[in-house]
Protein backbone atom coordinates (compact mmCIF):
# COMPACT_ATOMS: atom_id res chain seq x y z
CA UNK A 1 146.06 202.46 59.55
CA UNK A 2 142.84 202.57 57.40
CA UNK A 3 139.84 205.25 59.02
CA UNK A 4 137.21 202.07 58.81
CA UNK A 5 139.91 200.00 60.96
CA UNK A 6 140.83 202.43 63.38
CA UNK A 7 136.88 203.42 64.28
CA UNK A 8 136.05 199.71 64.45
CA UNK A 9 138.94 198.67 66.42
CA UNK A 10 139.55 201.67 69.02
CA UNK A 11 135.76 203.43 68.89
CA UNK A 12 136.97 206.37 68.15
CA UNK A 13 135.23 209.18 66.19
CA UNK A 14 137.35 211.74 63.90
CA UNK A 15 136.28 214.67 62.40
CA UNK A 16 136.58 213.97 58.92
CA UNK A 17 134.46 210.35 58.85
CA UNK A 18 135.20 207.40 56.47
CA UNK A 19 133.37 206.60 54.15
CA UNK A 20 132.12 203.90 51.26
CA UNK A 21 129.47 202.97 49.78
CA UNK A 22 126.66 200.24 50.10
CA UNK A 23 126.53 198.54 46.43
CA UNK A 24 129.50 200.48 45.16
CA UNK A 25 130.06 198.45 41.75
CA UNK A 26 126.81 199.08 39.24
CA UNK A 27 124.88 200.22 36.72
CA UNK A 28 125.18 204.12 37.70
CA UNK A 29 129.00 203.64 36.58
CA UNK A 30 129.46 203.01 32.16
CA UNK A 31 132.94 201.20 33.71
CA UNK A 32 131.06 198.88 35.43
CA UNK A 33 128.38 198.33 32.46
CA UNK A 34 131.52 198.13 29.98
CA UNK A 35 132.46 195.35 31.74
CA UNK A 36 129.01 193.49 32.64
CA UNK A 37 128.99 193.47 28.76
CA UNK A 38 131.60 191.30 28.34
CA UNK A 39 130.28 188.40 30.04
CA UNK A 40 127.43 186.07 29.59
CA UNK A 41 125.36 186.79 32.81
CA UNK A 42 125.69 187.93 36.32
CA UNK A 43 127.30 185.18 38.15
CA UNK A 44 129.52 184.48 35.76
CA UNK A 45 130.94 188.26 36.31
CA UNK A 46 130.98 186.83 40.30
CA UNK A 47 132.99 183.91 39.59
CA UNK A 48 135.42 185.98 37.40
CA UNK A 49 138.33 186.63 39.96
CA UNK A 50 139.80 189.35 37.12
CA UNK A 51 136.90 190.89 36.71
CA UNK A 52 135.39 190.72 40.03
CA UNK A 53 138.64 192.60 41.15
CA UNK A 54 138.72 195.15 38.32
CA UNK A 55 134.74 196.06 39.33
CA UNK A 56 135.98 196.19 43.19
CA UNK A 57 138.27 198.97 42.44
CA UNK A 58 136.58 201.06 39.90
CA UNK A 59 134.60 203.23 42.72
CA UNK A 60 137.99 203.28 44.75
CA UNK A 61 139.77 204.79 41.63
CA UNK A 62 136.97 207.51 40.57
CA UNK A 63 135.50 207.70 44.08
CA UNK A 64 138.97 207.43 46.43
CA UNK A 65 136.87 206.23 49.06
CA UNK A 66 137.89 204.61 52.11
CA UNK A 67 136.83 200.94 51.33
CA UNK A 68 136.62 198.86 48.37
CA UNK A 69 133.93 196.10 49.03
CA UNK A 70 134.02 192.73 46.74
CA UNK A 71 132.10 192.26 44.08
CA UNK A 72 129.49 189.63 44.64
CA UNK A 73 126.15 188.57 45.37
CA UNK A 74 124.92 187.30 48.70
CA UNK A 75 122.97 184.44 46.28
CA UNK A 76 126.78 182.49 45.92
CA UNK A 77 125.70 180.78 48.81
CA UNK A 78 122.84 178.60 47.65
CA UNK A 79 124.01 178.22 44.75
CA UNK A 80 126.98 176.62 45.97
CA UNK A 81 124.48 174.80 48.02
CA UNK A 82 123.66 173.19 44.45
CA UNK A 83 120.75 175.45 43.87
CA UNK A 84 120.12 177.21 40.62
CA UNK A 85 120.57 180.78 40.48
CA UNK A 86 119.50 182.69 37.38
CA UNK A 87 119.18 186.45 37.61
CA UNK A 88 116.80 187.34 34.84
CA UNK A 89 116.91 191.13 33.36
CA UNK A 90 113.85 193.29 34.56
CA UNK A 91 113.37 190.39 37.19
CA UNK A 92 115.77 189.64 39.42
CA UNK A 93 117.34 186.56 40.70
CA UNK A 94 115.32 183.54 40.65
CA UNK A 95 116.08 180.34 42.32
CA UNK A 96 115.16 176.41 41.66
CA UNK A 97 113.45 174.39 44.04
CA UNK A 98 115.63 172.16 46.45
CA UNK A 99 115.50 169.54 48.77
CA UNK A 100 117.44 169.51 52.40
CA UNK A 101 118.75 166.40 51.69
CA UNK A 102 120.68 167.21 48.74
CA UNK A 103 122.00 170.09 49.75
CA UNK A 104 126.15 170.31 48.86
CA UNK A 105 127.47 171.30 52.45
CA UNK A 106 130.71 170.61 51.94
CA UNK A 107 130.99 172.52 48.59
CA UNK A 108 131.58 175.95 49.98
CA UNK A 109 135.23 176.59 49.92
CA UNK A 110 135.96 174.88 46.17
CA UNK A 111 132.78 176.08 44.51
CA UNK A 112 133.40 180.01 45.92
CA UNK A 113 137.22 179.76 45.05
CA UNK A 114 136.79 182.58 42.36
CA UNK A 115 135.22 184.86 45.28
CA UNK A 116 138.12 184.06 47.36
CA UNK A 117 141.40 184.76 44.38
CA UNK A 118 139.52 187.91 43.45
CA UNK A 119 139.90 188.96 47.32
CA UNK A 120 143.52 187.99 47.37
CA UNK A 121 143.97 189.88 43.97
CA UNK A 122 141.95 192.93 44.95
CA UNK A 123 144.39 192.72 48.10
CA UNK A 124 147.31 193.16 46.53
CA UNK A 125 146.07 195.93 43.90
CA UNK A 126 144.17 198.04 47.30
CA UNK A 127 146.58 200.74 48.61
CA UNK A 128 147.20 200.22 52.11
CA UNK A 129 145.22 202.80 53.68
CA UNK A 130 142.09 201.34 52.07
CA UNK A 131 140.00 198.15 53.87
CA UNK A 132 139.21 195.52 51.53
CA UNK A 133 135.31 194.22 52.67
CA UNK A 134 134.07 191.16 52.77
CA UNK A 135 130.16 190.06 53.03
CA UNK A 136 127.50 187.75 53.22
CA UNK A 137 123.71 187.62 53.06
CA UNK A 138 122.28 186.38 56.47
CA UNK A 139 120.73 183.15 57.26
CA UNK A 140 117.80 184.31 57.37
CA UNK A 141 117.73 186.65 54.18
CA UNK A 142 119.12 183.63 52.22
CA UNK A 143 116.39 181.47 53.18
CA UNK A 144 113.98 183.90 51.90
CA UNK A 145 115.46 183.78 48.60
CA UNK A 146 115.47 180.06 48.59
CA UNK A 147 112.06 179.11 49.76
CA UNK A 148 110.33 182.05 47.62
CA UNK A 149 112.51 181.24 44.55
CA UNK A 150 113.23 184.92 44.23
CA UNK A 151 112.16 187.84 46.13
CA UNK A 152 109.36 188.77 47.20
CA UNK A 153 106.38 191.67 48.30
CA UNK A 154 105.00 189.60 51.36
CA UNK A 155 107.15 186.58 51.90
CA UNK A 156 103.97 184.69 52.28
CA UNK A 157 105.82 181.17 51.43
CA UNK A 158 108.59 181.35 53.85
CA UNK A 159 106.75 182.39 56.58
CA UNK A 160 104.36 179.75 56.05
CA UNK A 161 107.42 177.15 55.84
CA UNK A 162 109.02 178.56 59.08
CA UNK A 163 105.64 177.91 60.74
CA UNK A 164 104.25 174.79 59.52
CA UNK A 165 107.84 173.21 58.97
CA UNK A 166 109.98 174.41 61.81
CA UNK A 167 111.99 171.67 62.31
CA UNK A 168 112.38 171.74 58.48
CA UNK A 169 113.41 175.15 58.30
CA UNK A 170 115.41 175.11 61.68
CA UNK A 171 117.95 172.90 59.65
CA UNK A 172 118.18 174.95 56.87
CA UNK A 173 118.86 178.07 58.71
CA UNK A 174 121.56 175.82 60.42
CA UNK A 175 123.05 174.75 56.92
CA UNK A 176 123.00 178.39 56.09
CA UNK A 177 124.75 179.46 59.30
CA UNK A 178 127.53 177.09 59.53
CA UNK A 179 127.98 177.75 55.74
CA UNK A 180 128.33 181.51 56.17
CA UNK A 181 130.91 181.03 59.39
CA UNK A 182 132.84 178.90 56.42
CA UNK A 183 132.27 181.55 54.16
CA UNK A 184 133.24 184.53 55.29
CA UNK A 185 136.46 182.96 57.71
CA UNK A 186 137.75 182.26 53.92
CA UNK A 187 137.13 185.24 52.76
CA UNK A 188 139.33 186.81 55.98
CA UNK A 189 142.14 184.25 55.11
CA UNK A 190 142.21 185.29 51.60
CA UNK A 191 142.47 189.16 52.68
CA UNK A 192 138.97 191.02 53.88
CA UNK A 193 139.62 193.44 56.76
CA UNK A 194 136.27 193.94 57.74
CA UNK A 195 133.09 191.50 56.76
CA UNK A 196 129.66 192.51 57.04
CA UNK A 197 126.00 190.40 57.04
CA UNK A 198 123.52 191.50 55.36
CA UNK A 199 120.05 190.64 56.33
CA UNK A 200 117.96 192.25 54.10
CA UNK A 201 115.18 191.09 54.75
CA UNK A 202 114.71 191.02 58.33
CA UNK A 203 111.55 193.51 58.37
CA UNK A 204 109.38 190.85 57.73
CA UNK A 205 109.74 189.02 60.85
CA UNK A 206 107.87 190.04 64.09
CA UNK A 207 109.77 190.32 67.56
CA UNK A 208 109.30 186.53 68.67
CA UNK A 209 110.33 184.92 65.13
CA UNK A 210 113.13 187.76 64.62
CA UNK A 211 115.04 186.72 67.72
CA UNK A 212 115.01 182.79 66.42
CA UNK A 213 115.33 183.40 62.54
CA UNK A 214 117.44 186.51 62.61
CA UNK A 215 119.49 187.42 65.85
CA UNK A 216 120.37 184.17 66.83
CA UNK A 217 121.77 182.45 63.51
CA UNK A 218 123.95 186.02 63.61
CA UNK A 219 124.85 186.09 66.90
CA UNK A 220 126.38 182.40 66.49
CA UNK A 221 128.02 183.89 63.59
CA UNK A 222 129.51 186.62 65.07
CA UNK A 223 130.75 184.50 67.92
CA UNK A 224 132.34 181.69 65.64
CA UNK A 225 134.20 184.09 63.25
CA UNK A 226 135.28 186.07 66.31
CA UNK A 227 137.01 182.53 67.88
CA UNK A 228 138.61 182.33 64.37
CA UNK A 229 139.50 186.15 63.73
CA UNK A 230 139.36 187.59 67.13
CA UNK A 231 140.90 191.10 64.86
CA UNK A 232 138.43 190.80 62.36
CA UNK A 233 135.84 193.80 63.01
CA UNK A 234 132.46 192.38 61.63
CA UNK A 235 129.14 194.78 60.38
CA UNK A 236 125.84 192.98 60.96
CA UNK A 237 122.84 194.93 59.14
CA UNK A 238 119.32 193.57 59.96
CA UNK A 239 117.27 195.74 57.97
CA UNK A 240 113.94 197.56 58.57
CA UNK A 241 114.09 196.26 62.25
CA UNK A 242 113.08 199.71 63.72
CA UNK A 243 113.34 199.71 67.61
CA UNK A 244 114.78 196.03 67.50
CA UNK A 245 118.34 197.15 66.36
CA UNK A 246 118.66 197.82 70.12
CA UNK A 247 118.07 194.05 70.70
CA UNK A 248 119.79 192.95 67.92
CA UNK A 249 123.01 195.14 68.63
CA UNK A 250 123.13 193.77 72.06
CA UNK A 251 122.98 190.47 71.71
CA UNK A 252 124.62 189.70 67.95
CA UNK A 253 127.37 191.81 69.42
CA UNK A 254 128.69 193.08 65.91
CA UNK A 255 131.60 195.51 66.12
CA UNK A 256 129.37 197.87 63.89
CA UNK A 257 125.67 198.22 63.67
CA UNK A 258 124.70 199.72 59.76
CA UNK A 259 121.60 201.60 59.96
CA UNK A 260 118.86 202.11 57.11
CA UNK A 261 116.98 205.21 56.19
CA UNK A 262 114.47 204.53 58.54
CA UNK A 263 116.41 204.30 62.17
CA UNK A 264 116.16 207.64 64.48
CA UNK A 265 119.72 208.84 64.37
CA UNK A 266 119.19 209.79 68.10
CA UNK A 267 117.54 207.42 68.93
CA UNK A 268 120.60 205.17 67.81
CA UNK A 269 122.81 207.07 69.36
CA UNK A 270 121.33 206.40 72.65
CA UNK A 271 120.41 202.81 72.48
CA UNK A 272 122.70 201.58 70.53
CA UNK A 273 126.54 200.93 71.96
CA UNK A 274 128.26 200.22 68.60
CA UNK A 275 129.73 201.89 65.85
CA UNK A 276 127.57 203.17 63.65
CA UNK A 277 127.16 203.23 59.88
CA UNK A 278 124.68 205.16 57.87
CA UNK A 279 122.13 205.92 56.61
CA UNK A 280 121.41 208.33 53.86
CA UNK A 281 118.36 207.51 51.98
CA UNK A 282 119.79 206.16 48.68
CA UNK A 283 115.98 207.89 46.78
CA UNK A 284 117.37 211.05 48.14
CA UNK A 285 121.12 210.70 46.63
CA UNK A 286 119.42 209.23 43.17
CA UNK A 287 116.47 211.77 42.87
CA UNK A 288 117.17 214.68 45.60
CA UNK A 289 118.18 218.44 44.35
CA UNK A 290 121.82 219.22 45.39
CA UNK A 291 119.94 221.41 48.02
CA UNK A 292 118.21 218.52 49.73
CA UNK A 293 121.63 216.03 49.34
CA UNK A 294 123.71 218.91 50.86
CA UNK A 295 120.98 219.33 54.02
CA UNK A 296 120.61 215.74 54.54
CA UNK A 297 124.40 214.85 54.73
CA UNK A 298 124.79 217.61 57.42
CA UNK A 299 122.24 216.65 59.27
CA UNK A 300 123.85 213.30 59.42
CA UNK A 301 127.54 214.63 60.25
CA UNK A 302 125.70 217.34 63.12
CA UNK A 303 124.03 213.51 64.51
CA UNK A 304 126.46 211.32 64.39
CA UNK A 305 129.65 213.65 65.22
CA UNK A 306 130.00 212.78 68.62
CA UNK A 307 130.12 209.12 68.22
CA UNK A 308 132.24 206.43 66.39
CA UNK A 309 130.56 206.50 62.83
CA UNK A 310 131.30 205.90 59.25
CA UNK A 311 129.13 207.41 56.59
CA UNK A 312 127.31 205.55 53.92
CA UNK A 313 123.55 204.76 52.55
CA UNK A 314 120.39 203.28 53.97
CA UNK A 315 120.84 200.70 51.46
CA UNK A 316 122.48 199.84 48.21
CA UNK A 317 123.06 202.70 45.76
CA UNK A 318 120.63 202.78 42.93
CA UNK A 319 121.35 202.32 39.29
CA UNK A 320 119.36 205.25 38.47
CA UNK A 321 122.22 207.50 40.58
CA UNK A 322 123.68 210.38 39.10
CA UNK A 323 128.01 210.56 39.50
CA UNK A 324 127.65 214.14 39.80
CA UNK A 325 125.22 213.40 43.03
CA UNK A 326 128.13 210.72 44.41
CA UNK A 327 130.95 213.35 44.09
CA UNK A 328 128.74 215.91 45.90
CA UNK A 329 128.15 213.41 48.20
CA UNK A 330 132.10 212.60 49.21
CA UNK A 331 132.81 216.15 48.70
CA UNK A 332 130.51 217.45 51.22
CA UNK A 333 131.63 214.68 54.18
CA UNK A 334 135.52 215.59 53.64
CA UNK A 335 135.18 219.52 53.48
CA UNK A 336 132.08 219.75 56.25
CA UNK A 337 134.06 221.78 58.98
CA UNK A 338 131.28 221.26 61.34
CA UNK A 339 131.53 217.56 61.77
C-alpha cells in the first residue's frame, strides 16, 4: 500500500516520510512548458484529459515521488458555473461578472468530464504504490475569486458583499459547497485516492466570519464526501489561519491538516490531532543556499518525527525553483537517518 494511504488511514508515522509536492506540474519544469506551448491557453491544457495526464506524471517520472496530484485549477468550478475564466499572462486569472440566478448548477459533472477521463487515465498509467490526488478550491476561496474577478491584495469587495449581502452570499457559498461535494465524489469515482481543499485564502477572514465562510462550508464537505467515500482520506488546507487551524482541525474533521510556512511545528503538534503535512517555505526551496534547504528540511524531519506526517511545502512550488534545489530536497528526506 502507498506511504500517503497508509499514514492517512492507520496514523502511523515511518521513518522515511512520503512525500509530494504542492503545485507539482509548472513552469520550473521545460517538460511542463514544452507542453503549455502546445495549446492555446491555460484551461484549455485543464480540459485536455491527454495532456492533463501527461503533466500529472512528469514530476512522478523525474521526481519518483510518492503522489502524483491532477493537473488543474481550482477556477474549473465557476467556470463550469458559466462564469468566464481567462488567465491573462503577467496577470493571473480573471473572472466575468455573474448573477446567482444564472448560475449552471447542474453543469458540474458534463462540463468537468475532461478533469474526470484525465483521472481515470492518469489511474491507469500511476504505478500502484503511488496515490493519485484529487482537489478542489474551497467555498470560500472560490468566492473570492468570483466576487473580486481575480485575486486580490485586500479582498475589499468580497468582504463588503459577505457583509452587506449575506443572504446573497450565504447562497453562493451554498452553490459552491454542494458543487464541490459533486466535484470531488466524481473525481473519487473516476480514481483519486486522496482529495484535498484548498482554501487559499482563508487569512483574510477574522475568527467570527472564518467559522461561517470557511469551517463550516468544509466541515459539511468533509461530512458529505465521507457518507459517500467513507475510505476516501480527505486534506483540508485553510491557509494563513495561524492559531485557528486548532479550530478548524477539530471541527472540519479532515483526515489531514496541511500546514503553511507560517504554523509553529510544535505548536501543531500539540494542538492539532491530525496528520500533518508540511510546510517548507517554498522562498526558501526557490531562493535558499543548499546550506539553508539542508537545515530547514531537518529541522522539519527532527519536528515532525514523532507524529503521522508527510512532507511537502507551505504552499505551491514557485516557477522561479531550481530542479537541482527539488532533488536536494527529496534526497535529503529519503537518506535523513535521523528522522
Amino acid at each position: 500500500m502507498n506511504k500517503i494511504i497508509n499514514i492517512l488511514s492507520e496514523k502511523k508515522s515511518f521513518k522515511t516520510p512520503p512525500i509530494w509536492i504542492m503545485r507539482q506540474a509548472g513552469r520550473y519544469l521545460p517538460e511542463y512548458r514544452a507542453v503549455r506551448s502546445e495549446v492555446k491557453d491555460f484551461l484549455s491544457l485543464c480540459y485536455n484529459p491527454k495532456l492533463a495526464s501527461e503533466v500529472t506524471l512528469q514530476p512522478i517520472k523525474r521526481f519518483d515521488l510518492d503522489a502524483a496530484i491532477i493537473f488543474s485549477d481550482i477556477l474549473v468550478i465557476p467556470h463550469a458555473l458559466g462564469v468566464e475564466v481567462n488567465f491573462v499572462k503577467n496577470e493571473g486569472p480573471k473572472l466575468g461578472k455573474f448573477e446567482l440566478k444564472n448560475l449552471k448548477t447542474s453543469n458540474i459533472e458534463k462540463h468537468l468530464n475532461p478533469v474526470f477521463e484525465a483521472l481515470s487515465l492518469t489511474k491507469s498509467k500511476l504505478d500502484k504504490n503511488k496515490a493519485l490526488i484529487g482537489f478542489s478550491g474551497a467555498p470560500w476561496t472560490l468566492a473570492c475569486y468570483m466576487i473580486e474577478g481575480g485575486g486580490s491584495k485586500s479582498f475589499e469587495e468580497v468582504r463588503r458583499f459577505a457583509i452587506e449581502k449575506e443572504e446573497e452570499f450565504l447562497v453562493l457559498i451554498e452553490i459552491l459547497t454542494e458543487s464541490i461535494i459533486e466535484y470531488l465524489s466524481l473525481q473519487i469515482n473516476a480514481g483519486a485516492d486522496v482529495v484535498k481543499i484548498f482554501d487559499s485564502w482563508a487569512s483574510v477572514l477574522p475568527l467570527q466570519e472564518l467559522q461561517k465562510w470557511v469551517i463550516n462550508p468544509t466541515k459539511k464537505i468533509v461530512e458529505k464526501l465521507k457518507e459517500k467515500h467513507p475510505k476516501t482520506p480527505i486534506i483540508a488546507f485553510p491557509r494563513g489561519i495561524a492559531n485557528s487551524y486548532k479550530n478548524y482541525a477539530n471541527e472540519v474533521k479532515a483526515d489531514c491538516i496541511a500546514l503553511d510556512q507560517t504554523v509553529d511545528r510544535q505548536w501543531a503538534k500539540e494542538n492539532i490531532g491530525n496528520v500533518l503535512q508540511g510546510n517548507l517555505d517554498n522562498f526558501l526551496l526557490a531562493f535558499g543556499s543548499k546550506e539553508k534547504i539542508e537545515n530547514e528540511v531537518n529541522l522539519i524531519l527532527r519536528d515532525f518525527a514523532d507524529v503521522p506526517f508527510i512532507f511537502n511545502l507551505g504552499h505551491g512550488i514557485l516557477p522561479q525553483t531550481p530542479i537541482e534545489n527539488v532533488e536536494l530536497l527529496i534526497n535529503l528526506i529519503r537518506k535523513n537517518e535521523k528522522f
